[in-house]
Structures are given as C-alpha cells and as structure tokens.
PDB file of N, CA and C in Angstrom:
ATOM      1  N   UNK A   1     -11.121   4.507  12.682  1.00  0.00           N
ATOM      2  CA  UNK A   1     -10.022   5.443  12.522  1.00  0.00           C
ATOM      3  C   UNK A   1      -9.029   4.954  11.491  1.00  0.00           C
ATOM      4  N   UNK A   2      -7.888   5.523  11.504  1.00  0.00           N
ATOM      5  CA  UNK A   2      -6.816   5.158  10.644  1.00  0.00           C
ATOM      6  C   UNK A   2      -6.185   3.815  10.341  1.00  0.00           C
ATOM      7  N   UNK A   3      -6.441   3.369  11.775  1.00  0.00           N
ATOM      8  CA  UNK A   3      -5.480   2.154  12.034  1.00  0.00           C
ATOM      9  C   UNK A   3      -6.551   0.556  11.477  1.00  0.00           C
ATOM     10  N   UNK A   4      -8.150   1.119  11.515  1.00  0.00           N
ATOM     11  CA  UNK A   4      -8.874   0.811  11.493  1.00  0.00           C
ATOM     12  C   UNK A   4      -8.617  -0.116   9.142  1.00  0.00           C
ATOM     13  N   UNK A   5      -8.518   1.746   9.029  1.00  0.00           N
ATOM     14  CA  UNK A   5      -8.740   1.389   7.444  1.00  0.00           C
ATOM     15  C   UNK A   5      -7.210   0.198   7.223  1.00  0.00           C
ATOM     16  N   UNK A   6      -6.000  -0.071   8.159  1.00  0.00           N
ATOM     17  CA  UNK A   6      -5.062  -0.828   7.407  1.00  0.00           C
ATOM     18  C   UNK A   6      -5.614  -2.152   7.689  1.00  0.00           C
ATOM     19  N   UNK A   7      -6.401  -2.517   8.191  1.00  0.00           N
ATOM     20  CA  UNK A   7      -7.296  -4.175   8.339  1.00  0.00           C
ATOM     21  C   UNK A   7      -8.306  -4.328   7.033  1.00  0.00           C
ATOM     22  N   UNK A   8      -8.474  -2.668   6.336  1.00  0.00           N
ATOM     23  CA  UNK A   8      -9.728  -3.174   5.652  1.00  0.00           C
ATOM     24  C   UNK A   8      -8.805  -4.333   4.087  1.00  0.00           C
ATOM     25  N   UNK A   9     -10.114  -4.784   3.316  1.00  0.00           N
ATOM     26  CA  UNK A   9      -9.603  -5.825   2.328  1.00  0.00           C
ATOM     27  C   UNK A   9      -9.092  -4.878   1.344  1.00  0.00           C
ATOM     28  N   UNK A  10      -9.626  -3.806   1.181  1.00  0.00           N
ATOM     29  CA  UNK A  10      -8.841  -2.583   0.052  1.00  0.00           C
ATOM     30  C   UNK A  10      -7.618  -2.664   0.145  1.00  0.00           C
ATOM     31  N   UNK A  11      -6.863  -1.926   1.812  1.00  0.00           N
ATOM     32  CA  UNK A  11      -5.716  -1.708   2.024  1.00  0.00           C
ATOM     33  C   UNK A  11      -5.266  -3.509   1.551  1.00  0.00           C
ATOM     34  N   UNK A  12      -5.377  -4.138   1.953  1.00  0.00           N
ATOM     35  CA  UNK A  12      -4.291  -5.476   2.473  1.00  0.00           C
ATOM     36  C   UNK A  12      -3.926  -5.970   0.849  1.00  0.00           C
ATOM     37  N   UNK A  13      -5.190  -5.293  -0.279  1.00  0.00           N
ATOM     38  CA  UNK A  13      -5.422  -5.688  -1.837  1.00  0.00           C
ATOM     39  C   UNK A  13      -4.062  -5.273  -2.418  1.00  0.00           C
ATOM     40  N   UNK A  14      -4.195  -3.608  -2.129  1.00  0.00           N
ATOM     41  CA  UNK A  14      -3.316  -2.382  -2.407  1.00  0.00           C
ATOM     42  C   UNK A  14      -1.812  -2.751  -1.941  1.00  0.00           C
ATOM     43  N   UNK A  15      -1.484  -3.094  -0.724  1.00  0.00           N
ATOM     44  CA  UNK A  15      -0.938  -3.598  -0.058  1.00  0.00           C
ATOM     45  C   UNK A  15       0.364  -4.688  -0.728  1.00  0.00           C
ATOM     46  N   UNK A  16      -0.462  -5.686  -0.978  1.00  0.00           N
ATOM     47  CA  UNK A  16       0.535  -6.312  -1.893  1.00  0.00           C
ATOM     48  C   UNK A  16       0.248  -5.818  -3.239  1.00  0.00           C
ATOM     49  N   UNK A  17      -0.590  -5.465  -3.769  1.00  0.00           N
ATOM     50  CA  UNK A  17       0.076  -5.303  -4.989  1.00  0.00           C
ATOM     51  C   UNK A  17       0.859  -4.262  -5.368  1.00  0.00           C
ATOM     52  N   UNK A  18       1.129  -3.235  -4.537  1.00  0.00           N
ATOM     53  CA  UNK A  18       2.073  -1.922  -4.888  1.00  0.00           C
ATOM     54  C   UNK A  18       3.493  -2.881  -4.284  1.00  0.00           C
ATOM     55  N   UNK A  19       3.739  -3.808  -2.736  1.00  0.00           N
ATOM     56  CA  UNK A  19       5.070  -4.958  -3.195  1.00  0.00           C
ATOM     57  C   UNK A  19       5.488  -5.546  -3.955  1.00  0.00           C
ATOM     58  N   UNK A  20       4.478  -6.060  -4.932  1.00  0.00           N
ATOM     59  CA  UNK A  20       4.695  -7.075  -6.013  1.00  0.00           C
ATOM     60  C   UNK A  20       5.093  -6.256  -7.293  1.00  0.00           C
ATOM     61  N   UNK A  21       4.263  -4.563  -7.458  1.00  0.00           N
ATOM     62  CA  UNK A  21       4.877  -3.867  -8.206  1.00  0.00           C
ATOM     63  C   UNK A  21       6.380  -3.311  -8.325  1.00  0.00           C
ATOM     64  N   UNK A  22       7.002  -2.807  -6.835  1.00  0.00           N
ATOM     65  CA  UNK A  22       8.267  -2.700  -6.615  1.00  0.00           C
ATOM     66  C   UNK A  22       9.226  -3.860  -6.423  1.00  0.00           C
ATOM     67  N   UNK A  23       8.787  -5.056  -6.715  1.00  0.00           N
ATOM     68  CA  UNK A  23       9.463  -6.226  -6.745  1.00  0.00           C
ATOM     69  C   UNK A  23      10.184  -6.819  -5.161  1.00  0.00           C
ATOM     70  N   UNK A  24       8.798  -6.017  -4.488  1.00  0.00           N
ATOM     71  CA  UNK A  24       9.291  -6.603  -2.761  1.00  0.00           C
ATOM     72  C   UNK A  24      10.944  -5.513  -2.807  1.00  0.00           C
ATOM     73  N   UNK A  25      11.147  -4.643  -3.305  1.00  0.00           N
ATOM     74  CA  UNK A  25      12.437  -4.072  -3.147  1.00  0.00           C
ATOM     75  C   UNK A  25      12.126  -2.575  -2.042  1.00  0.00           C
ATOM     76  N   UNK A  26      12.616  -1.758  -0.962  1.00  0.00           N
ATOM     77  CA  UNK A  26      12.556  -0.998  -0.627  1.00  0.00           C
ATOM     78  C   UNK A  26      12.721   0.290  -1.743  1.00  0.00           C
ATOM     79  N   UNK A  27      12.382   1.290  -1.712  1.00  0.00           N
ATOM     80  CA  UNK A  27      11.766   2.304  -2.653  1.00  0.00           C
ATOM     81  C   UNK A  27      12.741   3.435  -2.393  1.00  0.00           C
ATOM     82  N   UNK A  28      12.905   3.761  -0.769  1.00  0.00           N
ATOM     83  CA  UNK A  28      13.222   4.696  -0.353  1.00  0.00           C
ATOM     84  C   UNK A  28      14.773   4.754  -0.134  1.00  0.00           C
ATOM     85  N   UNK A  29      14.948   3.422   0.524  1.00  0.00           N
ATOM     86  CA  UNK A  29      17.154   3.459   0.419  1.00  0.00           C
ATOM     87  C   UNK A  29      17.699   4.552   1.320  1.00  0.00           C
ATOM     88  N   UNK A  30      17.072   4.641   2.822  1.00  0.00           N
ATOM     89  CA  UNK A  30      17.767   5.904   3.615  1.00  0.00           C
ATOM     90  C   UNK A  30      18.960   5.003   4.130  1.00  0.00           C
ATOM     91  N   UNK A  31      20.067   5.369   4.748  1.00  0.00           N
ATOM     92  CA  UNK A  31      21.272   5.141   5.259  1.00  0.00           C
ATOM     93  C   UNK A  31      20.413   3.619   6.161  1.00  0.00           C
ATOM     94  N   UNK A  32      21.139   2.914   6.534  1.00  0.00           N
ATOM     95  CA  UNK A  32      20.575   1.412   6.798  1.00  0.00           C
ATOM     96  C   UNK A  32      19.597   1.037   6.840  1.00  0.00           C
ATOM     97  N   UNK A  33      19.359   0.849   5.415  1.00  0.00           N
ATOM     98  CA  UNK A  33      17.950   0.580   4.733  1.00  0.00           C
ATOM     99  C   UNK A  33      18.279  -1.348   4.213  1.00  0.00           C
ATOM    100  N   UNK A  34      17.281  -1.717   4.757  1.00  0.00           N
ATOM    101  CA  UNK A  34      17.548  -3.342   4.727  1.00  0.00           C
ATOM    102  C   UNK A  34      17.072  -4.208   3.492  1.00  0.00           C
ATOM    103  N   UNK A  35      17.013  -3.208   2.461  1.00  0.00           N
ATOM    104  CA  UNK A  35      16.461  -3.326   0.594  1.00  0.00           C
ATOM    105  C   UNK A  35      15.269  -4.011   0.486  1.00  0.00           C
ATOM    106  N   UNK A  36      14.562  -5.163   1.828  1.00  0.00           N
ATOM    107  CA  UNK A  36      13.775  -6.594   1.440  1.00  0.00           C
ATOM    108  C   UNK A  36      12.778  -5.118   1.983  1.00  0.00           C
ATOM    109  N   UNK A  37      12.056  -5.276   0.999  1.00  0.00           N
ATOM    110  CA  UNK A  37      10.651  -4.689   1.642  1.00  0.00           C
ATOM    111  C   UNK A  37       9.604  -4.925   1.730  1.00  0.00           C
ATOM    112  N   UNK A  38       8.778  -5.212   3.274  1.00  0.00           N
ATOM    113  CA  UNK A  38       7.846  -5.865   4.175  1.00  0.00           C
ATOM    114  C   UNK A  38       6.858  -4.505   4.280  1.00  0.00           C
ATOM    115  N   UNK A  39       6.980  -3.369   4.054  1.00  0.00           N
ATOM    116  CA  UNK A  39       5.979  -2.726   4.535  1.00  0.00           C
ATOM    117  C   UNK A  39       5.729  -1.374   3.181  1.00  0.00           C
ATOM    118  N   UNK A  40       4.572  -0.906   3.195  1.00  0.00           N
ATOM    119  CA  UNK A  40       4.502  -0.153   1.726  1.00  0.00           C
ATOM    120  C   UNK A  40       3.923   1.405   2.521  1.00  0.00           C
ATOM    121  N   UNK A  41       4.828   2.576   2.369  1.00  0.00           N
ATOM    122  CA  UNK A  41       4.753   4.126   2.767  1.00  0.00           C
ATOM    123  C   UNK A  41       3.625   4.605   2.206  1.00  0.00           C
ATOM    124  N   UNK A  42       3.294   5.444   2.579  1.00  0.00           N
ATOM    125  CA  UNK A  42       1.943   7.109   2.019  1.00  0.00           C
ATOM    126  C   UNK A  42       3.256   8.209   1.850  1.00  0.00           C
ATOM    127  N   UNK A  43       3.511   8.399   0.199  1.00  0.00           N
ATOM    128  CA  UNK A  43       4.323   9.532  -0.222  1.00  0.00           C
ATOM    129  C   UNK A  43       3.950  10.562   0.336  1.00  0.00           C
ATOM    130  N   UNK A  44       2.148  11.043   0.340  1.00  0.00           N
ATOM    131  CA  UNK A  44       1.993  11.846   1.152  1.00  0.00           C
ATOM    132  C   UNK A  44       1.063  11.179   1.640  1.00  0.00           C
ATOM    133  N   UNK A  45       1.376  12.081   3.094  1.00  0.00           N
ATOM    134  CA  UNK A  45       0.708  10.718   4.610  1.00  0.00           C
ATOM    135  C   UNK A  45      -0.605  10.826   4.502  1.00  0.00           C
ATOM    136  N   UNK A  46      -1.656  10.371   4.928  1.00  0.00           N
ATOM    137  CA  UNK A  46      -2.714   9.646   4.811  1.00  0.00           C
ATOM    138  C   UNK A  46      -3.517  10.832   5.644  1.00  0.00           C
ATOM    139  N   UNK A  47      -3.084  11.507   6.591  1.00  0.00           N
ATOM    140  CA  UNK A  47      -3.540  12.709   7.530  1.00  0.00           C
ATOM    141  C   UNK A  47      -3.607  13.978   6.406  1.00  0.00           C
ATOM    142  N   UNK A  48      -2.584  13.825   5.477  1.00  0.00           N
ATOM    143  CA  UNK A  48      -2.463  15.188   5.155  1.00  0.00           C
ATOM    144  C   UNK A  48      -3.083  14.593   3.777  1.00  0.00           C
ATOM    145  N   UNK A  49      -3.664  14.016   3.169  1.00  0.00           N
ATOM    146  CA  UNK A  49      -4.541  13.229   2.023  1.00  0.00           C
ATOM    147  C   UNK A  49      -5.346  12.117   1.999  1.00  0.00           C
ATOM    148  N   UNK A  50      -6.470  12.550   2.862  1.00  0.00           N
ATOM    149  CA  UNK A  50      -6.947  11.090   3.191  1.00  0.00           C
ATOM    150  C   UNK A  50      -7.430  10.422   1.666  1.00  0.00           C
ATOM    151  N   UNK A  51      -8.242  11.031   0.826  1.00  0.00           N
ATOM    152  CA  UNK A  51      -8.227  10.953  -0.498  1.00  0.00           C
ATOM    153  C   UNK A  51      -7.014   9.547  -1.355  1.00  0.00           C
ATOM    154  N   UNK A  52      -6.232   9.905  -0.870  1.00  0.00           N
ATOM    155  CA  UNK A  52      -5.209   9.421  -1.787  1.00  0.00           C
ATOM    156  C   UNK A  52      -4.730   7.975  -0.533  1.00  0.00           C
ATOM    157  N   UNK A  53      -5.305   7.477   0.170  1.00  0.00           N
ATOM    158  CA  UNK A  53      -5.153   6.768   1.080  1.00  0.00           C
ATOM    159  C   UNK A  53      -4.846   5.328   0.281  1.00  0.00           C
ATOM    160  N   UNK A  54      -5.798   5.159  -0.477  1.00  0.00           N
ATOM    161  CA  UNK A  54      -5.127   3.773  -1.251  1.00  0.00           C
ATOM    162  C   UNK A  54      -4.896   3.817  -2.597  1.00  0.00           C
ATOM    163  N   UNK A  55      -4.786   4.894  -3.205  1.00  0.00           N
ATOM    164  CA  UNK A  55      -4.171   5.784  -4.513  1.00  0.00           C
ATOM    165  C   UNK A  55      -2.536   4.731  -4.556  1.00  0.00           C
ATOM    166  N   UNK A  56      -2.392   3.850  -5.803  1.00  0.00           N
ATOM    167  CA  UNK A  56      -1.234   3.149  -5.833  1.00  0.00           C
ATOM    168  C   UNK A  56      -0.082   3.930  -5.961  1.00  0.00           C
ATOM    169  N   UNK A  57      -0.615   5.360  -6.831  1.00  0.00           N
ATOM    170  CA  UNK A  57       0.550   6.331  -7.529  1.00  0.00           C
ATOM    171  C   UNK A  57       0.669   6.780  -6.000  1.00  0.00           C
ATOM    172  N   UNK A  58       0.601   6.667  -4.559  1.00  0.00           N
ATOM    173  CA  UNK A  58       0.909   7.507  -3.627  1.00  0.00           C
ATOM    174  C   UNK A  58       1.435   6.617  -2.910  1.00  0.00           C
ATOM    175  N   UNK A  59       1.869   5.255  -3.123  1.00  0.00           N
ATOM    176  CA  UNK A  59       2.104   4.182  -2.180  1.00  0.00           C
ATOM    177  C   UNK A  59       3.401   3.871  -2.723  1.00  0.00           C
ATOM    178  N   UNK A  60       4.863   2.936  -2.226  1.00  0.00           N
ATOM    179  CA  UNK A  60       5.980   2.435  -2.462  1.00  0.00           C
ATOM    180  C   UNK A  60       6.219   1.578  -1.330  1.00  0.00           C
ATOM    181  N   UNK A  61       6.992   0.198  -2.041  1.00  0.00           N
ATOM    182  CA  UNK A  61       7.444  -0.329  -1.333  1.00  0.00           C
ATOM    183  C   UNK A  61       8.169   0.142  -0.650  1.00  0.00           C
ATOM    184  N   UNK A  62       8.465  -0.631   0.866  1.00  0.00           N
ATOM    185  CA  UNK A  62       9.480  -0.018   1.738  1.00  0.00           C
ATOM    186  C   UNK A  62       9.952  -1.089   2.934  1.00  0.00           C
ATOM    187  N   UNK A  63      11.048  -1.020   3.104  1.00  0.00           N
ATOM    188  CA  UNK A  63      11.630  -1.890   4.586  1.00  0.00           C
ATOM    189  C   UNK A  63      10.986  -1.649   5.821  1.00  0.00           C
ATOM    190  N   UNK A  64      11.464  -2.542   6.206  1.00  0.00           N
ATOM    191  CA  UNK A  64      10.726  -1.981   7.897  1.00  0.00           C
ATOM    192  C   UNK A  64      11.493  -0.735   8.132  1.00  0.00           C
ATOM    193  N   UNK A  65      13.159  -0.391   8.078  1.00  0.00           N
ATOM    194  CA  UNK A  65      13.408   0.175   8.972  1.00  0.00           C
ATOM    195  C   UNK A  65      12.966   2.095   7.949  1.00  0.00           C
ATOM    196  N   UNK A  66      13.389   2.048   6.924  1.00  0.00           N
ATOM    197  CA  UNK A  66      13.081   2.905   6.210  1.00  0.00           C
ATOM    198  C   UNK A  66      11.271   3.654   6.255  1.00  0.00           C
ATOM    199  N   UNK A  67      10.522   2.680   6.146  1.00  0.00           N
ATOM    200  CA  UNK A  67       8.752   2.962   6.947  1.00  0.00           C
ATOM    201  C   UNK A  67       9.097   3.466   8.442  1.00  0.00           C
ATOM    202  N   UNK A  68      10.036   3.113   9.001  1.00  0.00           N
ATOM    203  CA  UNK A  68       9.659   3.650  10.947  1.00  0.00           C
ATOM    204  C   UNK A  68      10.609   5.388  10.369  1.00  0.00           C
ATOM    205  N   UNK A  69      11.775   5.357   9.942  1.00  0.00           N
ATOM    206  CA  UNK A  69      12.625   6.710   9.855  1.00  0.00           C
ATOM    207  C   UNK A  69      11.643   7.672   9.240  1.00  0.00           C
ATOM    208  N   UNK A  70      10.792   7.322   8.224  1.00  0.00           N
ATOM    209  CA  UNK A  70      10.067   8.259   7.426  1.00  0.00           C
ATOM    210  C   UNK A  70       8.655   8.553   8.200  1.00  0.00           C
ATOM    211  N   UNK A  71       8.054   7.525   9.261  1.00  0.00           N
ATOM    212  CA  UNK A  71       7.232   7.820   9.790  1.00  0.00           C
ATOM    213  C   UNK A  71       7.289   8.882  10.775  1.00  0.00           C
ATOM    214  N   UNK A  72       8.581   8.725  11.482  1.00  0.00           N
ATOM    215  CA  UNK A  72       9.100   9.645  12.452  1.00  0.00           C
ATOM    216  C   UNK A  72       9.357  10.953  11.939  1.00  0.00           C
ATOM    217  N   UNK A  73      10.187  10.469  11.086  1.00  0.00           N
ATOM    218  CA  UNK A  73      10.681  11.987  10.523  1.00  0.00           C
ATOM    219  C   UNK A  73       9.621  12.561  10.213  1.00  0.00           C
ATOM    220  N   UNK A  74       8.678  12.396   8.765  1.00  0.00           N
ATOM    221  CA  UNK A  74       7.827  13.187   8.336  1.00  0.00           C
ATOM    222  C   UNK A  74       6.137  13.225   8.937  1.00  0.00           C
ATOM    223  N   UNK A  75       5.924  11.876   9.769  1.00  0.00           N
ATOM    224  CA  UNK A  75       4.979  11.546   9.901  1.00  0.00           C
ATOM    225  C   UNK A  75       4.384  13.015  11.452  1.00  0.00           C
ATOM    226  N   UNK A  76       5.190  12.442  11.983  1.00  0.00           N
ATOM    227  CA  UNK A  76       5.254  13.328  13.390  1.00  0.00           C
ATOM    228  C   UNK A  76       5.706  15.233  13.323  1.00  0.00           C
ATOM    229  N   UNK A  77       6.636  15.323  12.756  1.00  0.00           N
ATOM    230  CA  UNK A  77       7.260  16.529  12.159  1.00  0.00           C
ATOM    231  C   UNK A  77       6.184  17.244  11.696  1.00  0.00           C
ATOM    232  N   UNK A  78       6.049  16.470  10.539  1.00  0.00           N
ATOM    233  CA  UNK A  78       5.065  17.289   9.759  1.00  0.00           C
ATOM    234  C   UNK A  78       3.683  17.059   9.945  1.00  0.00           C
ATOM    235  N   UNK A  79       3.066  16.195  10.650  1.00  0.00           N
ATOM    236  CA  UNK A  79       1.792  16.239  11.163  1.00  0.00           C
ATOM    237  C   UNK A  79       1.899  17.507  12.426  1.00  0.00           C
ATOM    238  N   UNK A  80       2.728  17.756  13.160  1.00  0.00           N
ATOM    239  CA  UNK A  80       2.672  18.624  13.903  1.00  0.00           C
ATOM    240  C   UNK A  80       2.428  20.230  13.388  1.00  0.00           C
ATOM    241  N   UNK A  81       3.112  20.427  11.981  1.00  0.00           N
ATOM    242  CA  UNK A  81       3.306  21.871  11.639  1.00  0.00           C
ATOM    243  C   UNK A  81       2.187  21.640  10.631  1.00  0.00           C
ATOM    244  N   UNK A  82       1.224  20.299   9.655  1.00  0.00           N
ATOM    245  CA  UNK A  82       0.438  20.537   9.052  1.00  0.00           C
ATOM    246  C   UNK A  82       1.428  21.103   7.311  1.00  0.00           C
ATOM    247  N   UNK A  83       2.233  20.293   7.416  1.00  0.00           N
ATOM    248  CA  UNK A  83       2.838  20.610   6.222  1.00  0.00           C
ATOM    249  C   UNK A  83       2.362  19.668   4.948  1.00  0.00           C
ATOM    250  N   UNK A  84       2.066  20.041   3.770  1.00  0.00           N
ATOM    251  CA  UNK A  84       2.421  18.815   2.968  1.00  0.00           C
ATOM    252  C   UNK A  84       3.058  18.527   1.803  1.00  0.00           C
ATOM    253  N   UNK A  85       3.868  17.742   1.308  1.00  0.00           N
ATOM    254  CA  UNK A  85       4.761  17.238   0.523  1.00  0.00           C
ATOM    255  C   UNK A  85       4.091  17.297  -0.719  1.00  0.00           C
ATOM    256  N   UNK A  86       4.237  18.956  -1.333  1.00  0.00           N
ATOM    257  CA  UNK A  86       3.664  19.250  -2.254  1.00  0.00           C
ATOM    258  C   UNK A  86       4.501  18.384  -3.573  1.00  0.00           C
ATOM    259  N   UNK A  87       5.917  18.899  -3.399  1.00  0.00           N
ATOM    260  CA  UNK A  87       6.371  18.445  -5.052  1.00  0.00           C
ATOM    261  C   UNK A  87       6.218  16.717  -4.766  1.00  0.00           C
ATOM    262  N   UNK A  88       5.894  15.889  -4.357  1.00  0.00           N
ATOM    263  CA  UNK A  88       5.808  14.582  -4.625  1.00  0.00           C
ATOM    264  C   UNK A  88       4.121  14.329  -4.860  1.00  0.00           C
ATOM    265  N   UNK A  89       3.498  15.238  -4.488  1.00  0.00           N
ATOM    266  CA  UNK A  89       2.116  15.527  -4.877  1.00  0.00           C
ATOM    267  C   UNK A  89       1.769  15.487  -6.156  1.00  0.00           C
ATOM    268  N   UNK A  90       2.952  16.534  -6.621  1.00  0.00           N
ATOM    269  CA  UNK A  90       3.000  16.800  -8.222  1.00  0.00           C
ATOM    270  C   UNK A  90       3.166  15.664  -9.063  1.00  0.00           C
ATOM    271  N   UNK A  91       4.267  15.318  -8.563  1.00  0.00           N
ATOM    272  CA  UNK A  91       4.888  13.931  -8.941  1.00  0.00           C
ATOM    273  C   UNK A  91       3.928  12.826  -9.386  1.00  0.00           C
ATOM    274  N   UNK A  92       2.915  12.886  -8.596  1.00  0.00           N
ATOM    275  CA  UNK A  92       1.733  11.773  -8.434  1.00  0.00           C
ATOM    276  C   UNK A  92       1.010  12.535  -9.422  1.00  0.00           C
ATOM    277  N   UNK A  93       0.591  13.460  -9.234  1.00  0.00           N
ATOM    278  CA  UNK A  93      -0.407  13.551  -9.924  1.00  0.00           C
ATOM    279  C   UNK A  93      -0.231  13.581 -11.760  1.00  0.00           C
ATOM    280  N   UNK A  94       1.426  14.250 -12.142  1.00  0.00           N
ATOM    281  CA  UNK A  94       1.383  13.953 -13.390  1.00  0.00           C
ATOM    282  C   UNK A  94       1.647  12.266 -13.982  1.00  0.00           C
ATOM    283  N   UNK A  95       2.287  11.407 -13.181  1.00  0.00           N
ATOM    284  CA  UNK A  95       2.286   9.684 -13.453  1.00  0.00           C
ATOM    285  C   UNK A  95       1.206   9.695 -13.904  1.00  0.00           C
ATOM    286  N   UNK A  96       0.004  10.165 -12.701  1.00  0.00           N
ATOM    287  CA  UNK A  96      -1.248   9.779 -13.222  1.00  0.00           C
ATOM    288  C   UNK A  96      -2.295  10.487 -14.629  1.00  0.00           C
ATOM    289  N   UNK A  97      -1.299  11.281 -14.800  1.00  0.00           N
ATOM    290  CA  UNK A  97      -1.985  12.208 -15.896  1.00  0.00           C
ATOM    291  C   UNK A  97      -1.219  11.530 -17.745  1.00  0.00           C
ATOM    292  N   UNK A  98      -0.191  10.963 -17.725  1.00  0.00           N
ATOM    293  CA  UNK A  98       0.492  10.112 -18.035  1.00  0.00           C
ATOM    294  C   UNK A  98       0.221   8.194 -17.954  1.00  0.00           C
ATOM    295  N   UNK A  99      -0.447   8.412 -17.647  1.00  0.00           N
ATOM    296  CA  UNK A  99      -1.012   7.034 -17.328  1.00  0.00           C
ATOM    297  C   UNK A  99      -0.058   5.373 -16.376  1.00  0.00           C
ATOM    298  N   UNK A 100       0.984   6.208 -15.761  1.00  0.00           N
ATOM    299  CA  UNK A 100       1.336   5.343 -15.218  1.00  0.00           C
ATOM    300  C   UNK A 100       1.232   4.683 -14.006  1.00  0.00           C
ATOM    301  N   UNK A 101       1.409   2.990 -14.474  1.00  0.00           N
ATOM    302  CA  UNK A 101       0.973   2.383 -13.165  1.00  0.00           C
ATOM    303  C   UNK A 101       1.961   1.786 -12.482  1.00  0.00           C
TER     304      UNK A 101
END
C-alpha cells in the first residue's frame, strides 16, 4: 500500500534529495511553521496522483508541523470530496515543461 511505497529506496532517494534541494528549509510557512524541515509534502497528494508519487516537481520540503496541518487539512478534506489541486498541477507541469529542477 501507500505506507508501504515510503520504505521503498526510490522514496527515501527522492526524499532527501528534494531536502537538500530546498536547503532543509520548510516550503510551505503556515502560521507556526518551525522553518527546519524534517519531512517533504505531495503538492498533489499521492491518492489523487499516484503517477506523480515520486515526481520531484510534486514534492517540497516541509516541517513537521506544516506536513501534519496540510495533511489534515487537504489530505482528509479533500480525499473525502475527491478533489484535486488542479492549479498547482499546472504549476508542475509547466516547471517541467521549462525544464526546471
């Protein structure tokens, strides 16, 4: 399952290197956001793109506490109604059309 693919050697690869790309800095900055960032988000969640699961252009560093607010908020929210976070979709997809890494 899901929880399965964050043990694999891909993720843990991806993992640090999208930290080491954001300079270990949190990405996201919601209201007590603790800047050191230990854990790296799915811009769009991994349910609603499995595709893009270890896609770097879909990954950002992030704090612990900023990864739990966004999990809750969008993870649960919007896994419930099946929504997905089209304009950051976009977002991704032109970086990548642009060539950025």
């Amino acid at each position: 399952g899901q929880r399965d693919a964050y043990a694999s050697v891909a993720w843990r690869r991806l993992r640090l290197e999208v930290l080491q790309r954001d300079d270990y800095q949190c990405q996201i900055k919601l209201a007590g956001c603790t800047r050191a960032a230990t854990a790296v988000d799915h811009i769009t969640p991994v349910h609603n793109a499995p595709d893009l699961a270890l896609d770097q252009f879909n990954c950002r560093a992030a704090c612990q506490h900023c990864n739990s607010v966004l999990g809750a908020r969008y993870g649960n929210k919007l896994r419930n109604r099946g929504v997905k976070l089209a304009g950051q979709q976009l977002a991704i997809q032109a970086a990548k059309t642009v060539g950025v890494n």
